[in-house]
PDB file of N, CA and C in Angstrom:
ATOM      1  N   UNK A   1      19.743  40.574 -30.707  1.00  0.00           N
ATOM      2  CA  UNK A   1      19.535  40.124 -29.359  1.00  0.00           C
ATOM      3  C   UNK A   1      19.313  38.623 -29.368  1.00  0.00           C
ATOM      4  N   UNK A   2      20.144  37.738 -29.136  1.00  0.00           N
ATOM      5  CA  UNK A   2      19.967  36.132 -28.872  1.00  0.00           C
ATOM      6  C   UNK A   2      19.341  36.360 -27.311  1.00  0.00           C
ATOM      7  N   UNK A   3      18.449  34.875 -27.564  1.00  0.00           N
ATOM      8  CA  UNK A   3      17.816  34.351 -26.824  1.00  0.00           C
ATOM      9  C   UNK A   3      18.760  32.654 -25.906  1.00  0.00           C
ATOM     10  N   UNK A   4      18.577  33.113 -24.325  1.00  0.00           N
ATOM     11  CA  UNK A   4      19.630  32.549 -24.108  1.00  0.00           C
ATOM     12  C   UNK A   4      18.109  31.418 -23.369  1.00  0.00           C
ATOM     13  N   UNK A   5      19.097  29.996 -23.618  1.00  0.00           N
ATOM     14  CA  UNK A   5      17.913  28.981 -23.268  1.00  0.00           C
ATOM     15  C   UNK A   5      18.561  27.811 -21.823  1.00  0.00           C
ATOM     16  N   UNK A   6      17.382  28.399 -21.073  1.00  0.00           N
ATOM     17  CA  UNK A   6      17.904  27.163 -19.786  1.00  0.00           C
ATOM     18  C   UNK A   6      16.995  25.766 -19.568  1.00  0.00           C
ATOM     19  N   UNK A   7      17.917  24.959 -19.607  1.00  0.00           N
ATOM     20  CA  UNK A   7      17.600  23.814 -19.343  1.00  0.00           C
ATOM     21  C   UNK A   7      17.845  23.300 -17.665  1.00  0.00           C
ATOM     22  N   UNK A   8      16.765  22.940 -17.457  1.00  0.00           N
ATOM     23  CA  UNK A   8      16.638  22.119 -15.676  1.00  0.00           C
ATOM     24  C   UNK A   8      16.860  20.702 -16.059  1.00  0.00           C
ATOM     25  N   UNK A   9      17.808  20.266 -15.086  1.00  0.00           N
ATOM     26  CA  UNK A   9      17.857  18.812 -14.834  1.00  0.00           C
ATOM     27  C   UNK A   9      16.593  18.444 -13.385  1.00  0.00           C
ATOM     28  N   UNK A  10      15.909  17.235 -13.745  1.00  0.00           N
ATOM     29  CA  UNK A  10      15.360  17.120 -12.457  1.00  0.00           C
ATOM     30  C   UNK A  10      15.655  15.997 -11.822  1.00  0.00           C
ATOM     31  N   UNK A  11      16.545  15.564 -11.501  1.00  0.00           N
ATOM     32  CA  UNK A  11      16.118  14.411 -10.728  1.00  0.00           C
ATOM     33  C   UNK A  11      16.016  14.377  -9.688  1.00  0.00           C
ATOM     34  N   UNK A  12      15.688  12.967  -9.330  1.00  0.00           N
ATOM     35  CA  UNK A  12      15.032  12.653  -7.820  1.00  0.00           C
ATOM     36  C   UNK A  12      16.108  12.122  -6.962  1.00  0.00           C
ATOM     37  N   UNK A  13      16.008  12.668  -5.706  1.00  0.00           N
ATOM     38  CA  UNK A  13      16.680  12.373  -4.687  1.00  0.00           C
ATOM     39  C   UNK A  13      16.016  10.533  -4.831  1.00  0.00           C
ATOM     40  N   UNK A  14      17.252   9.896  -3.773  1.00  0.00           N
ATOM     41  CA  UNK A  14      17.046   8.695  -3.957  1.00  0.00           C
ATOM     42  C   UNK A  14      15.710   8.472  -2.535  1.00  0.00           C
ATOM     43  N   UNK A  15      14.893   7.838  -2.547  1.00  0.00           N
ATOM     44  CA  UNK A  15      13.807   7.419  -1.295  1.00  0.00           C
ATOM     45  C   UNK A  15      14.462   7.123  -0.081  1.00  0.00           C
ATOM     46  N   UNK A  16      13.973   7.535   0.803  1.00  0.00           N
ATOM     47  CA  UNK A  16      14.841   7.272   1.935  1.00  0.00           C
ATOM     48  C   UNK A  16      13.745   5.746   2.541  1.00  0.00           C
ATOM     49  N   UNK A  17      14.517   4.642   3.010  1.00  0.00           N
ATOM     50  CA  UNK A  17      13.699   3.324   3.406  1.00  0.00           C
ATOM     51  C   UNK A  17      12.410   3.766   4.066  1.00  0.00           C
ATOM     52  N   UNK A  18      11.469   3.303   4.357  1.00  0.00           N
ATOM     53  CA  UNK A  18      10.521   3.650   5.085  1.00  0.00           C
ATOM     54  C   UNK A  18      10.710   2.379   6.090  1.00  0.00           C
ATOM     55  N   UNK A  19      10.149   3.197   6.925  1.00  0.00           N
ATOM     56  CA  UNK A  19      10.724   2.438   8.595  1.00  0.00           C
ATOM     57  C   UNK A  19       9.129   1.316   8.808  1.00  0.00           C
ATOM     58  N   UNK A  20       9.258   0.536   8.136  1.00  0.00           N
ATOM     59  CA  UNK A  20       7.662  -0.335   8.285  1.00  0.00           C
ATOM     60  C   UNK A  20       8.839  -1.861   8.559  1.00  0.00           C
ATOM     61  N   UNK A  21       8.210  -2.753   8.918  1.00  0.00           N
ATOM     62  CA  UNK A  21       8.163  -3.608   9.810  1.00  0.00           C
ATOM     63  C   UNK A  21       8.942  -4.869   8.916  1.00  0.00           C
ATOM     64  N   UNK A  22       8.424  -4.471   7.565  1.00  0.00           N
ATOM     65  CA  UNK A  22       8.214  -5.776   6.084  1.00  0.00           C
ATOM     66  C   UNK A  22       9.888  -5.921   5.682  1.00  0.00           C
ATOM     67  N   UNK A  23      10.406  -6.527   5.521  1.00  0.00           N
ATOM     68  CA  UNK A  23      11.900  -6.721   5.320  1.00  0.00           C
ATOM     69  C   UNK A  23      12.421  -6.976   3.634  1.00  0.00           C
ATOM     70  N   UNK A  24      10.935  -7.193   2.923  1.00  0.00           N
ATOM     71  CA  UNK A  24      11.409  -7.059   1.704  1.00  0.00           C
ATOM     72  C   UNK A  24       9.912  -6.630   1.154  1.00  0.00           C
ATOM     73  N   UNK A  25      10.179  -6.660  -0.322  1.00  0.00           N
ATOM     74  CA  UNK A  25       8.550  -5.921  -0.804  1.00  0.00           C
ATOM     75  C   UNK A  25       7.541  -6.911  -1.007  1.00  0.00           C
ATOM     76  N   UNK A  26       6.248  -6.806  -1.309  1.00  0.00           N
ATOM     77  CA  UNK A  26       5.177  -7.286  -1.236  1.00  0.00           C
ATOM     78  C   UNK A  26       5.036  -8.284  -2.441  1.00  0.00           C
ATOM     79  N   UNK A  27       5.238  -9.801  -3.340  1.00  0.00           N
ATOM     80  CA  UNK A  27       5.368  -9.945  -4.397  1.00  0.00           C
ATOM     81  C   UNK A  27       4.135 -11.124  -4.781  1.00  0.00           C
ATOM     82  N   UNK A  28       3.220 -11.053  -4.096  1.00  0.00           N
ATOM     83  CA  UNK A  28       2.166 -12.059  -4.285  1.00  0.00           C
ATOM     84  C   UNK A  28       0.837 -10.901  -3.987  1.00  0.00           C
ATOM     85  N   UNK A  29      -0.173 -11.855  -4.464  1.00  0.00           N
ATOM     86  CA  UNK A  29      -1.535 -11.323  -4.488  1.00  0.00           C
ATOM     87  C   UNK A  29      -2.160 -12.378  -3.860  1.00  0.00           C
ATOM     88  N   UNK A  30      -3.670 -12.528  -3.726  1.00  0.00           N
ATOM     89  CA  UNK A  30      -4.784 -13.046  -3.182  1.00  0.00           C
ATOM     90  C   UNK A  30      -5.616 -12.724  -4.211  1.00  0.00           C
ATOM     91  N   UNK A  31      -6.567 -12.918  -4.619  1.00  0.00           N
ATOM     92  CA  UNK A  31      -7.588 -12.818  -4.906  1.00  0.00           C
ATOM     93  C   UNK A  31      -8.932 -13.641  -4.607  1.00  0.00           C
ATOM     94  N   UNK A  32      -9.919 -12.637  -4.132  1.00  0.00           N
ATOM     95  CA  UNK A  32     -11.077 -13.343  -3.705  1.00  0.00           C
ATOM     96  C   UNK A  32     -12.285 -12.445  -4.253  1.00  0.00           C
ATOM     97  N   UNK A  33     -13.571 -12.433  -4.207  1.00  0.00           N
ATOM     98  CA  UNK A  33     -14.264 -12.424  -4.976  1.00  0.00           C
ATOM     99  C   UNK A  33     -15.399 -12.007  -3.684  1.00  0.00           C
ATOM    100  N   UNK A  34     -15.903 -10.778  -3.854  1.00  0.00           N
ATOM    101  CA  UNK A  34     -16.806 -10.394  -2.771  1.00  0.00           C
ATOM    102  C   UNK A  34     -18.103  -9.728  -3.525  1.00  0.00           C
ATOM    103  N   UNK A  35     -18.817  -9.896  -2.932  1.00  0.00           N
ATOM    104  CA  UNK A  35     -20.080  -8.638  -3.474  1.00  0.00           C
ATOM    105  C   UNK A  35     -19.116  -7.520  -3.439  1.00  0.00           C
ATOM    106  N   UNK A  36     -20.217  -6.629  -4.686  1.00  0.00           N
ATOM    107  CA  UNK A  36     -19.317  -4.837  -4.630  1.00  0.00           C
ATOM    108  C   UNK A  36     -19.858  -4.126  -3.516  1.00  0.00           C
ATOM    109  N   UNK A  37     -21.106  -4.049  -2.982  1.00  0.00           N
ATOM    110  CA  UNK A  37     -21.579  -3.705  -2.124  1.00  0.00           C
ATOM    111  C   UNK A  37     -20.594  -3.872  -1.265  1.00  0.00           C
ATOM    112  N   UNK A  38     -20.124  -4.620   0.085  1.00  0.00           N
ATOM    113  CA  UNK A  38     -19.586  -5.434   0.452  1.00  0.00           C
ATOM    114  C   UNK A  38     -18.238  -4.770   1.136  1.00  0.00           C
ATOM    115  N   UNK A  39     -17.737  -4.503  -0.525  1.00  0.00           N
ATOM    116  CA  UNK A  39     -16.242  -4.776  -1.076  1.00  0.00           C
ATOM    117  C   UNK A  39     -16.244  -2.749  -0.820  1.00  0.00           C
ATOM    118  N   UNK A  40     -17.495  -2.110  -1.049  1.00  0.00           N
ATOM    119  CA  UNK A  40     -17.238  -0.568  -1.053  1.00  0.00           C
ATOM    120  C   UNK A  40     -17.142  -0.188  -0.094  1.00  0.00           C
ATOM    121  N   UNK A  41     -18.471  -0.924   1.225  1.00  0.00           N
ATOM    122  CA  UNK A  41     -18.215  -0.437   2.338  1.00  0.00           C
ATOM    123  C   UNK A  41     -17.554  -1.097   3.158  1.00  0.00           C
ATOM    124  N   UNK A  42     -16.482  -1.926   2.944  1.00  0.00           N
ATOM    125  CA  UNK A  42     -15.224  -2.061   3.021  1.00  0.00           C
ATOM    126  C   UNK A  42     -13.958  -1.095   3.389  1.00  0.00           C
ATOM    127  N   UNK A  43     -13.921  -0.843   1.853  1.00  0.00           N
ATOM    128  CA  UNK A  43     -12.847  -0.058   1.873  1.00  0.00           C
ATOM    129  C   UNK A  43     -13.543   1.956   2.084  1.00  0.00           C
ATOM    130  N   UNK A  44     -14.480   2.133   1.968  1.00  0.00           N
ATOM    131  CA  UNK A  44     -14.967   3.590   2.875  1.00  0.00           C
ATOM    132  C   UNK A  44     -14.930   3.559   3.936  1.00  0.00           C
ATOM    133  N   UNK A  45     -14.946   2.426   4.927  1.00  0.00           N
ATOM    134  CA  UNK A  45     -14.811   2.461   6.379  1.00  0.00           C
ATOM    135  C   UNK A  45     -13.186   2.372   6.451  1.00  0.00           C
ATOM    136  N   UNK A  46     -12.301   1.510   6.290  1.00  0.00           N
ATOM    137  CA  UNK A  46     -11.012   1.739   5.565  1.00  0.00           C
ATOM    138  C   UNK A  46     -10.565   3.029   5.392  1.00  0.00           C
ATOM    139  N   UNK A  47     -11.013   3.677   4.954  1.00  0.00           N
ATOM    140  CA  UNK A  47     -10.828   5.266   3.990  1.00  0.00           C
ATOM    141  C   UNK A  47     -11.244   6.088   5.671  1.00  0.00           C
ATOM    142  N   UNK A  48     -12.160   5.972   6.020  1.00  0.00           N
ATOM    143  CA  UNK A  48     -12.683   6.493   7.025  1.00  0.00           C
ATOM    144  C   UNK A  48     -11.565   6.857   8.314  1.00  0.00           C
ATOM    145  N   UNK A  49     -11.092   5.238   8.315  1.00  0.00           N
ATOM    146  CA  UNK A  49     -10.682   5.033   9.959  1.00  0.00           C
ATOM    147  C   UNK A  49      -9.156   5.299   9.038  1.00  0.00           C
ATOM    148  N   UNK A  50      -8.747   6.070   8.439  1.00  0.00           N
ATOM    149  CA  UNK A  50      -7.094   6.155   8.014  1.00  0.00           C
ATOM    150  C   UNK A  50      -6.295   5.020   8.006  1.00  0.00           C
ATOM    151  N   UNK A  51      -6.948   3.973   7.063  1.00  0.00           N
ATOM    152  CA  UNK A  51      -6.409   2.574   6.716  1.00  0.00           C
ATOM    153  C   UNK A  51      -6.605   2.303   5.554  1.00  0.00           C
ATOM    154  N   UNK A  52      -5.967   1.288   5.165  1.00  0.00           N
ATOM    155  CA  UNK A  52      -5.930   1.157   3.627  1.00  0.00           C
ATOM    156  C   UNK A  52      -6.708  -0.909   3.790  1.00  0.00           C
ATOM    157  N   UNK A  53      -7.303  -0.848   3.094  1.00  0.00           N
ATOM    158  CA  UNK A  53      -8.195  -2.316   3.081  1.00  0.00           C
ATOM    159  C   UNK A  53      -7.135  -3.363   2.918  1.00  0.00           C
ATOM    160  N   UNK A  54      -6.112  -3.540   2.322  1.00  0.00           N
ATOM    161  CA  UNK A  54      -5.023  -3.953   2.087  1.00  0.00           C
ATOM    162  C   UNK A  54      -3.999  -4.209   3.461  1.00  0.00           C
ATOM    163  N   UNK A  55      -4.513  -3.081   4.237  1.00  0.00           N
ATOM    164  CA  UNK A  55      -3.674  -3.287   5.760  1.00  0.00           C
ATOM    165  C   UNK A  55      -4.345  -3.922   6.199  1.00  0.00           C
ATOM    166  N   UNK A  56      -5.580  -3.913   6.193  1.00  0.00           N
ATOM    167  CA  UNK A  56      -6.338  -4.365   7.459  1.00  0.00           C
ATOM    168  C   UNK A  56      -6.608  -6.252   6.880  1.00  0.00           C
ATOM    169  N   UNK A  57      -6.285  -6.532   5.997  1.00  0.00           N
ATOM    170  CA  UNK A  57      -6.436  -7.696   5.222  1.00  0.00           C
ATOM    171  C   UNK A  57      -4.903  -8.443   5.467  1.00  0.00           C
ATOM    172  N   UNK A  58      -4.273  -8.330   5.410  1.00  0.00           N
ATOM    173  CA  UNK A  58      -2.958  -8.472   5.909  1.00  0.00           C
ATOM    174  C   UNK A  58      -2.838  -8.669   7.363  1.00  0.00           C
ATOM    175  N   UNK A  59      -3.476  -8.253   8.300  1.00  0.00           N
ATOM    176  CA  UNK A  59      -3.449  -7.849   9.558  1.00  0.00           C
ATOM    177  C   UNK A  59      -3.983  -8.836  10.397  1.00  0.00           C
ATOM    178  N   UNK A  60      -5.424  -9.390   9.110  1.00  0.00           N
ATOM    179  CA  UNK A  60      -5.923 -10.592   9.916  1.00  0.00           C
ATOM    180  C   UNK A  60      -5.721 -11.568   9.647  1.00  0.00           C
ATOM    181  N   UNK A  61      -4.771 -11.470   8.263  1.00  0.00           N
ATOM    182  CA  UNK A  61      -4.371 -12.835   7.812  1.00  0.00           C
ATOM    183  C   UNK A  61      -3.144 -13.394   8.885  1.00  0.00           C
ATOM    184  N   UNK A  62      -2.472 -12.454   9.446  1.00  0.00           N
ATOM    185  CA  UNK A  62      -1.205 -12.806  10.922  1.00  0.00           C
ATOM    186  C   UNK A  62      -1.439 -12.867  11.361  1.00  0.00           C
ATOM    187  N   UNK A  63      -3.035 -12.254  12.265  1.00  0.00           N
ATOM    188  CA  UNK A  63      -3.335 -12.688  13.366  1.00  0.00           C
ATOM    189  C   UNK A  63      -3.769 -14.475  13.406  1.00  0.00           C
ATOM    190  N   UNK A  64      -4.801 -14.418  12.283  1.00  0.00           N
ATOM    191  CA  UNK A  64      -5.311 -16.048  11.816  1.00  0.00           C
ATOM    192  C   UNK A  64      -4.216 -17.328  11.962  1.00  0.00           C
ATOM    193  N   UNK A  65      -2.980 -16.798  11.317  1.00  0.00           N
ATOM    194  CA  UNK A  65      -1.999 -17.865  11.111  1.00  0.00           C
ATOM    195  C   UNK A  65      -1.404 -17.864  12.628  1.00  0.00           C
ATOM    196  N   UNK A  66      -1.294 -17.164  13.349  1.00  0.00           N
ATOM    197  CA  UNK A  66      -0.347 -16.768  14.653  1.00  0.00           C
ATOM    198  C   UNK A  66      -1.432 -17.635  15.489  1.00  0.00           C
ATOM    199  N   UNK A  67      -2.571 -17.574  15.319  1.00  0.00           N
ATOM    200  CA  UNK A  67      -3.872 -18.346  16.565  1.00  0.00           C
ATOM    201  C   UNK A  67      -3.629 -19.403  15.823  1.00  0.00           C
ATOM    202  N   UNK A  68      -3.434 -20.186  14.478  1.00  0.00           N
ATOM    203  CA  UNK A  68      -3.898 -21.089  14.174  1.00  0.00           C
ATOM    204  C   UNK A  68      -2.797 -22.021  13.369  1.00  0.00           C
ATOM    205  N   UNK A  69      -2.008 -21.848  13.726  1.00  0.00           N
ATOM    206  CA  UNK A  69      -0.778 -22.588  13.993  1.00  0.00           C
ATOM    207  C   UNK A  69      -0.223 -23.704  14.775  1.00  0.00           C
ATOM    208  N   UNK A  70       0.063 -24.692  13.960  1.00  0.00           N
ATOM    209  CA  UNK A  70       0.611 -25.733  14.661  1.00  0.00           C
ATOM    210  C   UNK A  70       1.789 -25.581  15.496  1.00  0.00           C
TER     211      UNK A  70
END
């Protein structure tokens, strides 16, 4: 009695674009330096209100430049 052996291919469907606003990807950082305190209840209120700290940091950096623009 042979033993018959199956092999699965898996691959991945290709991503379909996500419909967000950004026209190319994200390729810079910031870094700043906060208390951890601070910096936790931060991002738990973040976590809370179904946002990511990263959005909401972004969000005021356009609003800032959009008011404060020459």
């Amino acid at each position: 009695m042979g033993s018959k052996t199956e092999t699965t291919s898996k691959s991945k469907a290709p991503k379909a674009k996500s419909k967000t606003k950004s026209k190319s990807k994200k390729d810079s950082q910031l870094v700043l330096r906060l208390d951890k305190e601070e910096r936790d209840d931060f991002v738990d209120l973040c976590k809370e209100m179904d946002t990511s700290a990263a959005r909401e940091i972004r969000g005021f950096i356009r609003k800032f430049m959009k008011k404060n623009k020459t």
